[in-house]
Every structure is written in C-alpha cells, then in structure tokens.
C-alpha atoms as a PDB file:
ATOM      1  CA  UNK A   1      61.485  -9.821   1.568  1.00  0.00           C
ATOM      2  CA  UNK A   2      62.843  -6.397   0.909  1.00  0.00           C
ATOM      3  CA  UNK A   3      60.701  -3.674  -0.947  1.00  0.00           C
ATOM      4  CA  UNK A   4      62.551  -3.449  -3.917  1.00  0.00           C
ATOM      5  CA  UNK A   5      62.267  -7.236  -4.808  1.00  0.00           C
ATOM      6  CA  UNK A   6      58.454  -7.049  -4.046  1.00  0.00           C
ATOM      7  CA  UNK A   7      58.175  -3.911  -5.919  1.00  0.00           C
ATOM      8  CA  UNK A   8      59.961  -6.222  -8.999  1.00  0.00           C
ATOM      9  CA  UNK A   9      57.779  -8.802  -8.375  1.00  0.00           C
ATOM     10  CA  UNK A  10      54.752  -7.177  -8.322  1.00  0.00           C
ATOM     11  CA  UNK A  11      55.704  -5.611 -11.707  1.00  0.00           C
ATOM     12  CA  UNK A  12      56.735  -8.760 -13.283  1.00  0.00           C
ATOM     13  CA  UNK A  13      53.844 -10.148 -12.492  1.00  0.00           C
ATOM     14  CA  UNK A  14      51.335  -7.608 -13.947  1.00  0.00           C
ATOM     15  CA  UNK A  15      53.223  -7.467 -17.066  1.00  0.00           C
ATOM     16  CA  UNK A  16      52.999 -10.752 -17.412  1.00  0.00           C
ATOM     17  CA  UNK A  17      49.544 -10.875 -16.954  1.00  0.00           C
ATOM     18  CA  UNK A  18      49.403  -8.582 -19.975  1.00  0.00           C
ATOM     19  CA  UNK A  19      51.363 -10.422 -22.142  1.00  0.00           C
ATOM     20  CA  UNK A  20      49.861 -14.059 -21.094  1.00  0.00           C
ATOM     21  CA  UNK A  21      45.961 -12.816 -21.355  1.00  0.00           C
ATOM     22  CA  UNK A  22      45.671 -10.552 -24.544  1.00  0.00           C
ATOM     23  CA  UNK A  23      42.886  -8.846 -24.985  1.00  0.00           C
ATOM     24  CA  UNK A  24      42.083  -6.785 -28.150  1.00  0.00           C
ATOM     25  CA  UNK A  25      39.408  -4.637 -26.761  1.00  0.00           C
ATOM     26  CA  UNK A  26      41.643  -2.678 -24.409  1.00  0.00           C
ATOM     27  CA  UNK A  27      42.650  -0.152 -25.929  1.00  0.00           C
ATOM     28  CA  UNK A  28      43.453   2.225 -23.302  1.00  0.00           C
ATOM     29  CA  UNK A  29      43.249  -0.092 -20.721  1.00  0.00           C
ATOM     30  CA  UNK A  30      46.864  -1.910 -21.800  1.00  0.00           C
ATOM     31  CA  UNK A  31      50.275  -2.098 -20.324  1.00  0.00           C
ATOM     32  CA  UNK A  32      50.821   1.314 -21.282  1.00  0.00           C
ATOM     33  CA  UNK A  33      47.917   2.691 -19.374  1.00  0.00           C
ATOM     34  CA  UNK A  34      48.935   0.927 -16.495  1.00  0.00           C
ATOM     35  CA  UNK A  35      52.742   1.949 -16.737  1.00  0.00           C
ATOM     36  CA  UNK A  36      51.803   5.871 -17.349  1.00  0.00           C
ATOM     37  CA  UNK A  37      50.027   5.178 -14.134  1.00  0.00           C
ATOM     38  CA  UNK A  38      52.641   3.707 -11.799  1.00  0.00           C
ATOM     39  CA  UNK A  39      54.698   6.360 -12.978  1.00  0.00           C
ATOM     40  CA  UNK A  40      52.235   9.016 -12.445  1.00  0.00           C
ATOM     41  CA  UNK A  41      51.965   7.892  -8.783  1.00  0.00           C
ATOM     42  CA  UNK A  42      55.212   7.889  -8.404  1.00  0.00           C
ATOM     43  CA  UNK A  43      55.771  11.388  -9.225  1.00  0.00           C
ATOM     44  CA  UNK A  44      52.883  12.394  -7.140  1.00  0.00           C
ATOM     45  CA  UNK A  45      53.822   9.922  -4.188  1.00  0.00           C
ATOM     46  CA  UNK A  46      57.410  11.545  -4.151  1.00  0.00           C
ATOM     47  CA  UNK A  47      55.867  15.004  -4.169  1.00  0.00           C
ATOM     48  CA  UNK A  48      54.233  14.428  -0.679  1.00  0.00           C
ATOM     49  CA  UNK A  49      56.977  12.794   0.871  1.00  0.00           C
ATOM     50  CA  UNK A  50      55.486   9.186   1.713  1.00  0.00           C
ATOM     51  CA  UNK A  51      57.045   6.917   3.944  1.00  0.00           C
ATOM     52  CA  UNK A  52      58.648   3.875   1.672  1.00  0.00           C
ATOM     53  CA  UNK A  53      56.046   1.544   2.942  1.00  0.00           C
ATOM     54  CA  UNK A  54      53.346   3.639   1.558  1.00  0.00           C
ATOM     55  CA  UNK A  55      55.126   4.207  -1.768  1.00  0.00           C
ATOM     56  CA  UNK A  56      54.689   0.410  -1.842  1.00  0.00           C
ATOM     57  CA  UNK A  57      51.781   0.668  -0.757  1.00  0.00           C
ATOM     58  CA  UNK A  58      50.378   2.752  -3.716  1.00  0.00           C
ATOM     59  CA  UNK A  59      52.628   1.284  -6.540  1.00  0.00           C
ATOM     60  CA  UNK A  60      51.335  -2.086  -6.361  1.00  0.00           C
ATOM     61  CA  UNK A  61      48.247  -0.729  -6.374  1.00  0.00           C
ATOM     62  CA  UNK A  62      48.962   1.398  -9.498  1.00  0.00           C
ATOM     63  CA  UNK A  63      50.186  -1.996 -10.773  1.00  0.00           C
ATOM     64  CA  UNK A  64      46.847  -3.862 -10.480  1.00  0.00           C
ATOM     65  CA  UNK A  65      44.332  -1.225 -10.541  1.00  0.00           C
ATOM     66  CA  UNK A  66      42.999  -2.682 -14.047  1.00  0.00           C
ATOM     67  CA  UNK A  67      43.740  -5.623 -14.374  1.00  0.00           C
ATOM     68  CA  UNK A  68      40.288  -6.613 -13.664  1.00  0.00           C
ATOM     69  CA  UNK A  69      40.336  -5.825 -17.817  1.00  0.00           C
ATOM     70  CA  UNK A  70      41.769  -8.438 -19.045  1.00  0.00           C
ATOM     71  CA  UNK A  71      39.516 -10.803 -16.713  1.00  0.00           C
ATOM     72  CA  UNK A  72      35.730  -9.415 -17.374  1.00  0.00           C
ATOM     73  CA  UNK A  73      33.530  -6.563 -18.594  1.00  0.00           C
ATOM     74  CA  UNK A  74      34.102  -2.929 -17.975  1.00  0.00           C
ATOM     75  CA  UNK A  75      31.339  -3.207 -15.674  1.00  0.00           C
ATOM     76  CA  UNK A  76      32.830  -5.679 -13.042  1.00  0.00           C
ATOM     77  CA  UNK A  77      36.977  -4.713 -13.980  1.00  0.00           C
ATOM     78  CA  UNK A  78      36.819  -3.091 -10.273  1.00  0.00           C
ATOM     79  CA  UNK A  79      36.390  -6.052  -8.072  1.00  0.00           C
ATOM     80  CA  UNK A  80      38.222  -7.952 -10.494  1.00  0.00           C
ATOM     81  CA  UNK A  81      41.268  -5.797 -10.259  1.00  0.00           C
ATOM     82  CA  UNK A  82      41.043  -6.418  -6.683  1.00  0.00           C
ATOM     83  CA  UNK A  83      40.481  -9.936  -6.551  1.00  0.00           C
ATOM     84  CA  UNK A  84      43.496 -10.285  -9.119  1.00  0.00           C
END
C-alpha cells in the first residue's frame, strides 16, 4: 500500500467516524478540531524536515488523537483514541 492511499484512508475513515457517531457535546472536540490539527502538524512536520514515513507517522496520529470523544467521557477519550 503506498502512503498516499493510507494517508486517504486513514482520513476517510476518521471523518467518517464523525459523521456516523454524532455527538452534541463536542464542541471543540469536532471534525474541525481534528482537521486544524492534522494541518497544524503538517506545517510543523514539514518545518523539521521528517522523513515521509514519519510524516505518516504523525498524521494519522493527528487523525485519531480524539476520537476517543465521540466513544466515552473526557476522562477516558485518551485510551479510547488509541484503542480507536
């Protein structure tokens, strides 16, 4: 599997988690958060130079880091996110 299609698939995949489990109580904690965030880490990620596998590496987990939200209380969305 190249990168780019796993970097699409991850995506894909956490936005549809958004849009399949809605959750009115996240207010911050939305698409948009998450988005702003991959993006963020994108623009640091490029500003260090990281090898491609890394940028992957970071991205997808920028993509997931809270999705553990839509699953659970704010207290637990941590291991959540990571068992997601």
């Amino acid at each position: 599997m190249n990168n780019n299609n796993f970097y699409k698939q991850t995506e894909n995949y956490v936005t549809g988690l958004f849009g399949k489990v809605h959750n009115p109580n996240l207010v911050y904690h939305n698409l948009n958060h998450t988005e702003t965030v991959v993006q963020r880490t994108k623009e640091i990620a490029e500003h260090y130079h990281i090898s491609e596998r890394d940028m992957i590496i970071l991205c997808t987990a920028a993509w997931f880091h809270d999705t553990g939200h839509l699953f659970t209380d704010n207290a637990h969305h941590e291991e959540k996110s990571a068992a997601v």
